[in-house]
Protein backbone atom coordinates (compact mmCIF):
# COMPACT_ATOMS: atom_id res chain seq x y z
CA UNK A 1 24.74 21.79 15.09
CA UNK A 2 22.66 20.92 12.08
CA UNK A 3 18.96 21.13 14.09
CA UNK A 4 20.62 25.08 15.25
CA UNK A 5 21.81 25.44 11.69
CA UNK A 6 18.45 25.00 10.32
CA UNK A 7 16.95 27.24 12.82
CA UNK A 8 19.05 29.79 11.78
CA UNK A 9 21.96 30.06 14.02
CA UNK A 10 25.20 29.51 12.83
CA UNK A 11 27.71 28.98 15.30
CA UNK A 12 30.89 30.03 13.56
CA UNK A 13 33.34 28.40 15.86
CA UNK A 14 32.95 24.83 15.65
CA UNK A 15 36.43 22.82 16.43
CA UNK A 16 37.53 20.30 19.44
CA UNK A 17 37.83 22.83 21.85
CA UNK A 18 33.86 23.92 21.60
CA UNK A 19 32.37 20.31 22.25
CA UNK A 20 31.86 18.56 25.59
CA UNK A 21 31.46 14.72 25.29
CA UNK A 22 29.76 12.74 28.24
CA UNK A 23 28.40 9.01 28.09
CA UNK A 24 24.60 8.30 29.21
CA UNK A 25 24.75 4.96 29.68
CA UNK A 26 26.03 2.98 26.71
CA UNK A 27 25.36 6.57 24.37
CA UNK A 28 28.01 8.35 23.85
CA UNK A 29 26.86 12.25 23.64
CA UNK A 30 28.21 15.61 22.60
CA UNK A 31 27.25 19.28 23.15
CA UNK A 32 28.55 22.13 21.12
CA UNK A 33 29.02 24.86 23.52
CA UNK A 34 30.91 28.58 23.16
CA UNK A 35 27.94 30.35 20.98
CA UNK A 36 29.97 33.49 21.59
CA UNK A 37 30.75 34.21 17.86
CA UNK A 38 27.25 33.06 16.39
CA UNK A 39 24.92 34.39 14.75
CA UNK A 40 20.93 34.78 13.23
CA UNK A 41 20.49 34.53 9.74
CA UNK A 42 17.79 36.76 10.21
CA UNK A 43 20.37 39.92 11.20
CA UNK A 44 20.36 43.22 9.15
CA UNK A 45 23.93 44.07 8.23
CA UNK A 46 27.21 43.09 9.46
CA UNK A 47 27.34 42.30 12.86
CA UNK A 48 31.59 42.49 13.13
CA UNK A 49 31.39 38.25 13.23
CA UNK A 50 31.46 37.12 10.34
CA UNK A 51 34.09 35.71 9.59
CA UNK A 52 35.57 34.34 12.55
CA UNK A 53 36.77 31.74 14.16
CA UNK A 54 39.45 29.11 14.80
CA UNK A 55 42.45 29.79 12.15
CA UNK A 56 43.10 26.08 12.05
CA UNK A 57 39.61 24.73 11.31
CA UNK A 58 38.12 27.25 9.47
CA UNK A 59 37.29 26.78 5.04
CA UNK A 60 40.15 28.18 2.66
CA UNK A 61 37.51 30.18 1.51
CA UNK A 62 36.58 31.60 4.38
CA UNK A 63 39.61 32.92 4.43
CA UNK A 64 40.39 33.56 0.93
CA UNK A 65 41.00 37.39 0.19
CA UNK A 66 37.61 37.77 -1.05
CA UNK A 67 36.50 35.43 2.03
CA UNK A 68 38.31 37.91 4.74
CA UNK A 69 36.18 41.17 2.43
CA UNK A 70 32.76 39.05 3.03
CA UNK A 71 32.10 38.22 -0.77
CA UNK A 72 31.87 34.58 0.18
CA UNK A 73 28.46 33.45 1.69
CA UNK A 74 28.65 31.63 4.39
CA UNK A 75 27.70 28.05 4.12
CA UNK A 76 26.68 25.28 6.31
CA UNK A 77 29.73 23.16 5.47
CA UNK A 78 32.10 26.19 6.14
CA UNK A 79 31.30 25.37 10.02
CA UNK A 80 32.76 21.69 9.93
């Protein structure tokens, strides 16, 4: 998340349902799948996404009244 984060591609969405676990060998790994609601840092204007994602894991402010109008910028920790 962080490597795709600092690319510039913020996946939006990030809760339990969205990651796949699977164990190579002793290593236990995880994928974040479901990009559906991302999005580039570098797009022009509002795109209609974002602010969504899961109710239950998403940042108060997100969804603050001045979260839901888009006066809060979106941050990396508003996606854990």
């Amino acid at each position: 998340h962080y490597a795709f984060w600092q690319a510039g591609v913020y996946h939006r969405d990030v809760s339990p349902g969205n990651m796949v676990w699977y164990r190579n060998g002793t290593v236990l790994m995880g994928i974040l799948n479901d990009y559906d609601l991302s999005s580039l840092v570098t797009a022009l204007g509002p795109q209609g996404n974002e602010r969504t994602g899961t109710i239950l894991f998403m940042a108060l402010d997100l969804l603050s009244k001045k979260g839901q109008q888009g006066e809060v910028k979106h941050l990396y920790r508003h996606d854990l």
